[in-house]
C-alpha atoms as a PDB file:
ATOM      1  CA  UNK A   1       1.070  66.688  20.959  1.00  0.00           C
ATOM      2  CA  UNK A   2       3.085  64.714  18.524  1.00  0.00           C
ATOM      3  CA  UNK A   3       7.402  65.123  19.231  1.00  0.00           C
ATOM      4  CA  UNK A   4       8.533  66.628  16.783  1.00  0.00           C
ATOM      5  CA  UNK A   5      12.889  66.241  16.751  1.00  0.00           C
ATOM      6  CA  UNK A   6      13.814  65.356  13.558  1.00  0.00           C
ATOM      7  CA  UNK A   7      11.501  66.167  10.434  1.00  0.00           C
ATOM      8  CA  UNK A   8      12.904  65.197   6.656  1.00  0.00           C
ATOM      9  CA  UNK A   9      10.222  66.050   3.990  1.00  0.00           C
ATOM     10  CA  UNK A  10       9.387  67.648   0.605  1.00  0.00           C
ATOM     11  CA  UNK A  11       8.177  71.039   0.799  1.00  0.00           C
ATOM     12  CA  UNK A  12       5.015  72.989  -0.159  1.00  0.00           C
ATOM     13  CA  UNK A  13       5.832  76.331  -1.274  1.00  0.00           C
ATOM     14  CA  UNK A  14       3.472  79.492  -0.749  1.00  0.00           C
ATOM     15  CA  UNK A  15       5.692  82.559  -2.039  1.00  0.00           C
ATOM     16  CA  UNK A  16       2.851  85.194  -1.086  1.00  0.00           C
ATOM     17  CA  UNK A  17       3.324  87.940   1.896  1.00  0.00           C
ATOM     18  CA  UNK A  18       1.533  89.089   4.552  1.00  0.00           C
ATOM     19  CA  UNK A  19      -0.776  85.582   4.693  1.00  0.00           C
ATOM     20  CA  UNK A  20      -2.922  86.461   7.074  1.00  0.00           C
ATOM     21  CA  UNK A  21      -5.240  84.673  10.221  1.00  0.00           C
ATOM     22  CA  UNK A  22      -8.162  84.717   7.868  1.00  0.00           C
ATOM     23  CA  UNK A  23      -6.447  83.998   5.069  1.00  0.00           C
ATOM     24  CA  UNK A  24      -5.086  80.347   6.894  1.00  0.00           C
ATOM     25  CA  UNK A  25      -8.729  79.453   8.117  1.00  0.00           C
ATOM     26  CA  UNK A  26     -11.432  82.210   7.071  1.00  0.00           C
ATOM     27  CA  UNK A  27     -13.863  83.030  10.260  1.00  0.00           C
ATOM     28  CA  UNK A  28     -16.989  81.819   8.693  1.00  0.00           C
ATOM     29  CA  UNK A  29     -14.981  77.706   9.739  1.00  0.00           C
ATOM     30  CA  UNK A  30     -14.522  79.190  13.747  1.00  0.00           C
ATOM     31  CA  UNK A  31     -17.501  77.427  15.316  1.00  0.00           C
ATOM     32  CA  UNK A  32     -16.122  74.001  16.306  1.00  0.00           C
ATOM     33  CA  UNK A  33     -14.070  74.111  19.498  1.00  0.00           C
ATOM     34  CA  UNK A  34     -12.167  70.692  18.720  1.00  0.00           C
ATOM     35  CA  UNK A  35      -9.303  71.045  17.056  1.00  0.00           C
ATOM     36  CA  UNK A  36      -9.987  68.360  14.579  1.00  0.00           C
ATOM     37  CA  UNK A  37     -11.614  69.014  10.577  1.00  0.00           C
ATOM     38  CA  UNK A  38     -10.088  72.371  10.235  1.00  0.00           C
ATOM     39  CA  UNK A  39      -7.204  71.434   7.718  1.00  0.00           C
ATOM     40  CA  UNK A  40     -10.292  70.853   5.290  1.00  0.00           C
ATOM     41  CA  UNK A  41     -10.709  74.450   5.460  1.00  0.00           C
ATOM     42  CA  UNK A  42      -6.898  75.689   5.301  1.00  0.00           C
ATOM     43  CA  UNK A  43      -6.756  78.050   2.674  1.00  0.00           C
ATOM     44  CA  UNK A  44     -10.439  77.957   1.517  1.00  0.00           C
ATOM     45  CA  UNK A  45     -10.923  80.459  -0.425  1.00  0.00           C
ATOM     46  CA  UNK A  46      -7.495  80.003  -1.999  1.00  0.00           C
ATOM     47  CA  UNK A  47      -8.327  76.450  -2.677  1.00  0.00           C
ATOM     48  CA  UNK A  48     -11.659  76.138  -3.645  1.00  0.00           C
ATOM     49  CA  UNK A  49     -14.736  78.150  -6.186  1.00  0.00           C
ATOM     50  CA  UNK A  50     -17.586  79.270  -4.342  1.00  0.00           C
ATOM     51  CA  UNK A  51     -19.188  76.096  -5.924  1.00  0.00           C
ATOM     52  CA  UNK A  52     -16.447  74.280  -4.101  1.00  0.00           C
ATOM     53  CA  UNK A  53     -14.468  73.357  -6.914  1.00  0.00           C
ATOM     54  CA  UNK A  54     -10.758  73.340  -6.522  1.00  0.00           C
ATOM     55  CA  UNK A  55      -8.729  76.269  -7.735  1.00  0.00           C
ATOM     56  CA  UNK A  56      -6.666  74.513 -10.812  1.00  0.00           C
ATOM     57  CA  UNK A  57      -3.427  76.518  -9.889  1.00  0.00           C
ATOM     58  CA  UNK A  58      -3.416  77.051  -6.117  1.00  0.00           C
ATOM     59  CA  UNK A  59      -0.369  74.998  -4.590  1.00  0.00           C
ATOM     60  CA  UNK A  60      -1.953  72.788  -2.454  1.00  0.00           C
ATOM     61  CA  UNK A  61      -4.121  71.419  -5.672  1.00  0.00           C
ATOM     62  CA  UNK A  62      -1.121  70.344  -7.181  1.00  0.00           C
ATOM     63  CA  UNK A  63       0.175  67.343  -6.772  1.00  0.00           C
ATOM     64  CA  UNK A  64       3.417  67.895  -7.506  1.00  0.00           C
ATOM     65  CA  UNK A  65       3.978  69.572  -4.279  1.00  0.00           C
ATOM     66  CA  UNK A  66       3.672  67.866  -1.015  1.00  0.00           C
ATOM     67  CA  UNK A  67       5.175  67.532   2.217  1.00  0.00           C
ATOM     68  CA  UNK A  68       4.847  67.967   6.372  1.00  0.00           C
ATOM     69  CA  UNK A  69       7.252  71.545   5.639  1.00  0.00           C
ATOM     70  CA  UNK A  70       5.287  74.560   3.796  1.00  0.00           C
ATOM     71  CA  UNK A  71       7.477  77.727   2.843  1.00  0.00           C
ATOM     72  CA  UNK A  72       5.657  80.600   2.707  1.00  0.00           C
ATOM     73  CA  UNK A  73       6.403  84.183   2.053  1.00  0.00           C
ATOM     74  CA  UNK A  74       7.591  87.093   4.704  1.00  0.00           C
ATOM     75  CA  UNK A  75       4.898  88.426   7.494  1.00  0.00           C
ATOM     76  CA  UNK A  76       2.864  84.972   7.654  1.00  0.00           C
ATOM     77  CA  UNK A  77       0.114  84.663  10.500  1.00  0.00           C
ATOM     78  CA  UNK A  78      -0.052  87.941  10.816  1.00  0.00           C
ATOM     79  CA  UNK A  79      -3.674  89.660  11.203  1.00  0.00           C
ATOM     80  CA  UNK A  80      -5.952  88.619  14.065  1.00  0.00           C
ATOM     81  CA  UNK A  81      -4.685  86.156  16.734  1.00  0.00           C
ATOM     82  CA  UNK A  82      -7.282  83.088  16.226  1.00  0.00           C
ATOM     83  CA  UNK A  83      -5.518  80.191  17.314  1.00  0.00           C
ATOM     84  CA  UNK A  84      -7.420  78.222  14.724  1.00  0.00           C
ATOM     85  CA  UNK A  85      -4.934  79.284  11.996  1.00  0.00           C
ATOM     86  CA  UNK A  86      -2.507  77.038  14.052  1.00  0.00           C
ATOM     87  CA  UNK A  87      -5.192  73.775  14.111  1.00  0.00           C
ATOM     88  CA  UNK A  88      -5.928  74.306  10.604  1.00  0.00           C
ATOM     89  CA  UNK A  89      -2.298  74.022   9.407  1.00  0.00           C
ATOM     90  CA  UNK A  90      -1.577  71.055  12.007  1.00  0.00           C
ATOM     91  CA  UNK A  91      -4.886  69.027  10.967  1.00  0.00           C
ATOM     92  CA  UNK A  92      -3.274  69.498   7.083  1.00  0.00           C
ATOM     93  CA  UNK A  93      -0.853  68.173   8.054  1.00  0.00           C
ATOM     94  CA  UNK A  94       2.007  70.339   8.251  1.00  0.00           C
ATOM     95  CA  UNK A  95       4.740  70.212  10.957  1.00  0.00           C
ATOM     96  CA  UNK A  96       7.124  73.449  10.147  1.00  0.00           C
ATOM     97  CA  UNK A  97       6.178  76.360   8.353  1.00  0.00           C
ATOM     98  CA  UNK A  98       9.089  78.342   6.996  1.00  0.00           C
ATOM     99  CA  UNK A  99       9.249  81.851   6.746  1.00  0.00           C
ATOM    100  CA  UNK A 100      11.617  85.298   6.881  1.00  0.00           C
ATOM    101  CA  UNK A 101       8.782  86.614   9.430  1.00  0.00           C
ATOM    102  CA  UNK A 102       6.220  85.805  11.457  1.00  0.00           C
ATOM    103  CA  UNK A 103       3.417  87.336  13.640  1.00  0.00           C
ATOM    104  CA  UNK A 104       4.459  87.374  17.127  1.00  0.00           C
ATOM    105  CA  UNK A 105       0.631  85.481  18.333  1.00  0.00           C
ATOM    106  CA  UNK A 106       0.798  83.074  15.326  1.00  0.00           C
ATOM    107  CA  UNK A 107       4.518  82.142  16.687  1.00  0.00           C
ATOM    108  CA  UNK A 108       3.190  81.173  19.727  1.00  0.00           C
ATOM    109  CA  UNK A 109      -0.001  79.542  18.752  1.00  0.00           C
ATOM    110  CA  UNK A 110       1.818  77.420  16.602  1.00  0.00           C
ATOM    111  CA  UNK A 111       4.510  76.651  19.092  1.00  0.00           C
ATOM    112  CA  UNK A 112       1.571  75.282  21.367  1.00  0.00           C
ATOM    113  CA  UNK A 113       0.172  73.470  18.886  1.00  0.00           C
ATOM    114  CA  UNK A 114       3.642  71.341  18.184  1.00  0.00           C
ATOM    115  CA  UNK A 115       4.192  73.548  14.563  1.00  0.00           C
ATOM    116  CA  UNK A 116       7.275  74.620  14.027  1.00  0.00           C
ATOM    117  CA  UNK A 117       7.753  78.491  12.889  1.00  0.00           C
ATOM    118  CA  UNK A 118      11.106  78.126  11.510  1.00  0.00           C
ATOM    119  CA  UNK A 119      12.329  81.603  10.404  1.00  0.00           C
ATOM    120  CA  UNK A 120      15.130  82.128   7.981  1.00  0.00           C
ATOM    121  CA  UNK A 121      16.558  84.995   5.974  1.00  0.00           C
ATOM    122  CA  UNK A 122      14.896  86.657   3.519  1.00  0.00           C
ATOM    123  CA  UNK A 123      18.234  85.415   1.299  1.00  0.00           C
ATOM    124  CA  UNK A 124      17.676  81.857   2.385  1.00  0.00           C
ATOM    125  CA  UNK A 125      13.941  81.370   1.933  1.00  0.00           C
ATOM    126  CA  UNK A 126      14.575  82.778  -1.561  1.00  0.00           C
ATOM    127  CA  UNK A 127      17.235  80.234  -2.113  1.00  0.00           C
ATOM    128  CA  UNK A 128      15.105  77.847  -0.613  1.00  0.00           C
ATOM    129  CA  UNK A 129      11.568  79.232  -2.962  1.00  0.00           C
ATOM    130  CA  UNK A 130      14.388  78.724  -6.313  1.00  0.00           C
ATOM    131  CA  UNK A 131      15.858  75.171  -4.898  1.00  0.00           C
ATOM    132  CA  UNK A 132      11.989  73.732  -4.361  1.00  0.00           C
ATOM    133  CA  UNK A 133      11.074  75.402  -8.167  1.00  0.00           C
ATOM    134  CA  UNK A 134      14.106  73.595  -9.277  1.00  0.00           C
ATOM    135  CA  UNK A 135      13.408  70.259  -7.604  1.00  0.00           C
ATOM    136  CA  UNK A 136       9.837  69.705  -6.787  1.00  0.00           C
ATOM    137  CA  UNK A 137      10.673  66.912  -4.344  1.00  0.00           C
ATOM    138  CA  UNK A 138      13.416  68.090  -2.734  1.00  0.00           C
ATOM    139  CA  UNK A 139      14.040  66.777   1.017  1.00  0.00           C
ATOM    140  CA  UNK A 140      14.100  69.539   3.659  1.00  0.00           C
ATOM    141  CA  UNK A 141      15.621  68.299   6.930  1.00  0.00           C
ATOM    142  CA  UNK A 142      14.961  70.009  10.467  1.00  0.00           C
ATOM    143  CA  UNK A 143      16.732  68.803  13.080  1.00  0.00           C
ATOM    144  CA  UNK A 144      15.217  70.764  16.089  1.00  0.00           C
ATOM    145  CA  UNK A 145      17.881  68.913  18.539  1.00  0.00           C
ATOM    146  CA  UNK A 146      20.661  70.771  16.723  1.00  0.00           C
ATOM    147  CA  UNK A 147      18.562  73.695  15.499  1.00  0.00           C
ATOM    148  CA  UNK A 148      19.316  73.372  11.975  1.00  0.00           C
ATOM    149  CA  UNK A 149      17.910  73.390   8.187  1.00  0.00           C
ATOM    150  CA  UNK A 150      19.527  71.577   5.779  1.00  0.00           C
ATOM    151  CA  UNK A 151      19.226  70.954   2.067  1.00  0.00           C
ATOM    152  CA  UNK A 152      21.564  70.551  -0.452  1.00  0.00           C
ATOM    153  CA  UNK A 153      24.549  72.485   0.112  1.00  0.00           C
ATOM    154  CA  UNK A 154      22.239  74.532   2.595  1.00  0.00           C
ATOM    155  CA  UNK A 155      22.422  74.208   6.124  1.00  0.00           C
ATOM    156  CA  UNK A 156      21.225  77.024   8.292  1.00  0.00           C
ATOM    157  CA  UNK A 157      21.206  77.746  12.137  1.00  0.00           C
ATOM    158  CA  UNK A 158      17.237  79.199  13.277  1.00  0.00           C
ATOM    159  CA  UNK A 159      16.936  80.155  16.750  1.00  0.00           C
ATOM    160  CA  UNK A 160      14.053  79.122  19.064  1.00  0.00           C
ATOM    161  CA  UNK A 161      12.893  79.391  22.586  1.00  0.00           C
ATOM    162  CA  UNK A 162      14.596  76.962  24.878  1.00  0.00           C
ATOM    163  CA  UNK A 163      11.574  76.171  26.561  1.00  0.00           C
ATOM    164  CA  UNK A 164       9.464  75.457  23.495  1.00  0.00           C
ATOM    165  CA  UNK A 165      12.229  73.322  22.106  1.00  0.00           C
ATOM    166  CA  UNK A 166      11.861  71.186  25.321  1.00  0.00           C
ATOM    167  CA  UNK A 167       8.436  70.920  24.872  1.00  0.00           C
ATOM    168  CA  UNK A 168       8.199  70.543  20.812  1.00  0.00           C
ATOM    169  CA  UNK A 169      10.835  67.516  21.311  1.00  0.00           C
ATOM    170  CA  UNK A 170       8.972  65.464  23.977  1.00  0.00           C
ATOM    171  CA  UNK A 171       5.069  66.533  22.580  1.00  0.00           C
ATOM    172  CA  UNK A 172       4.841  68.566  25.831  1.00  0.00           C
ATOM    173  CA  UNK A 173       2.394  71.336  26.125  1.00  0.00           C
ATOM    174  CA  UNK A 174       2.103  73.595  29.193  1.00  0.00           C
ATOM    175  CA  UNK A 175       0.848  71.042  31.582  1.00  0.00           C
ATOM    176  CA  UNK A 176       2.646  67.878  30.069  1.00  0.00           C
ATOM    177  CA  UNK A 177       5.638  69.921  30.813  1.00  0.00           C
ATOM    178  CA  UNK A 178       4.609  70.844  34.571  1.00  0.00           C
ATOM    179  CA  UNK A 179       3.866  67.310  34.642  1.00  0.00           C
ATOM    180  CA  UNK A 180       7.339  65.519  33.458  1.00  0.00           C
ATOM    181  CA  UNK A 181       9.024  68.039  36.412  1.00  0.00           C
ATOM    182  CA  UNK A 182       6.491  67.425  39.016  1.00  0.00           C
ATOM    183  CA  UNK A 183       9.344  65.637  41.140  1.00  0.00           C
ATOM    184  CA  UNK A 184      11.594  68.499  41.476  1.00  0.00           C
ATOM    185  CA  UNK A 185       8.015  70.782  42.092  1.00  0.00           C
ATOM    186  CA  UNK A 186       7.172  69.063  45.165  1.00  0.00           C
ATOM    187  CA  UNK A 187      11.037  68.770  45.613  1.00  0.00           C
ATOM    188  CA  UNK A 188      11.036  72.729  46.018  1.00  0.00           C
ATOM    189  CA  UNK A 189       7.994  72.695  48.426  1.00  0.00           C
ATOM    190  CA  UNK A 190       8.937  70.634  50.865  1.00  0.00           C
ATOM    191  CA  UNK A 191      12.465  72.243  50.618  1.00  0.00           C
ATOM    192  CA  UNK A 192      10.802  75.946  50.815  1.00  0.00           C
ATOM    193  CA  UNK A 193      11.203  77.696  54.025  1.00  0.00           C
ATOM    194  CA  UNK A 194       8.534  80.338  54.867  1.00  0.00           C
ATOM    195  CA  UNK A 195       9.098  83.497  57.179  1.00  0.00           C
ATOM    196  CA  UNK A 196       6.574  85.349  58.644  1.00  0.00           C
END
């Protein structure tokens, strides 16, 4: 995975709740097992006709809004718990999703897929939906070091698990982690004393 530490971008926003699983990456797009060519399919049938057109007026046809940050609307990745919805959203491109809620299983898939679900207040990701309508390229900067949002006059703490802040700041996932402590693992082993 890429590190992600420090992130300063423009912002996509999505102000619909309760996006669902299938809503991110429809099932019909589940076949592949690599994680790569799903962003293609983020949002399909959002984004594009049935004759594969774009959508004129869904967000991510517009190119006035763009950006490694999207800010979408309370309850997102909730539904079922395809990790896919993750990969899609990570082979678009994004980095940090913003959000007053999220779905406990698409918290964690994103986490382990080096996305950052950044949750806020539902008072802050309004001010932040009214600052991006205001200023279509306005810079969003998360510092996951420090734990903070800031834009503007904003700057907001968001919580996060210690050990997936470890591992989203050095591209870790489960086993790169193991990995960069394998000294004090074998440390522990020899040190272990076993009683029968």
């Amino acid at each position: 995975m890429e590190k992600l530490d420090k992130l300063i971008s423009t912002a996509v926003p999505l102000p619909i709740e309760d996006i669902d699983t299938d809503q991110i990456i429809p099932a019909r797009f589940l076949k592949a097992v690599s994680k790569d060519g799903f962003g293609k399919n983020l949002f399909r049938d959002w984004r594009y006709n049935q004759d594969d057109s774009p959508v004129k007026d869904f967000i991510l046809n517009n190119n006035t809004y763009y950006g490694q940050i999207l800010v979408a609307g309370k309850n997102f990745g909730c539904g079922s718990s395809r990790e896919h919805a993750a990969w899609a959203l990570a082979d678009y491109g994004f980095k940090v999703v913003i959000s007053s809620f999220f779905a406990d299983i698409f918290r964690g898939n994103a986490l382990n897929n080096g996305i950052l679900p950044l949750q806020v207040g539902q008072d802050v990701l309004n001010q932040i939906f009214s600052m991006i309508e205001s200023d279509h390229q306005l810079p969003l900067e998360v510092n996951v070091e420090d734990q903070t949002l800031c834009t503007g006059n904003l700057k907001v703490h968001f919580d996060i698990d210690p050990y997936k802040k470890v591992c989203l700041i050095n591209g870790y996932d489960d086993i790169d982690f193991l990995l960069s402590i394998k000294d004090d693992i074998e440390t522990y082993e020899k040190n272990r004393v076993f009683t029968l």
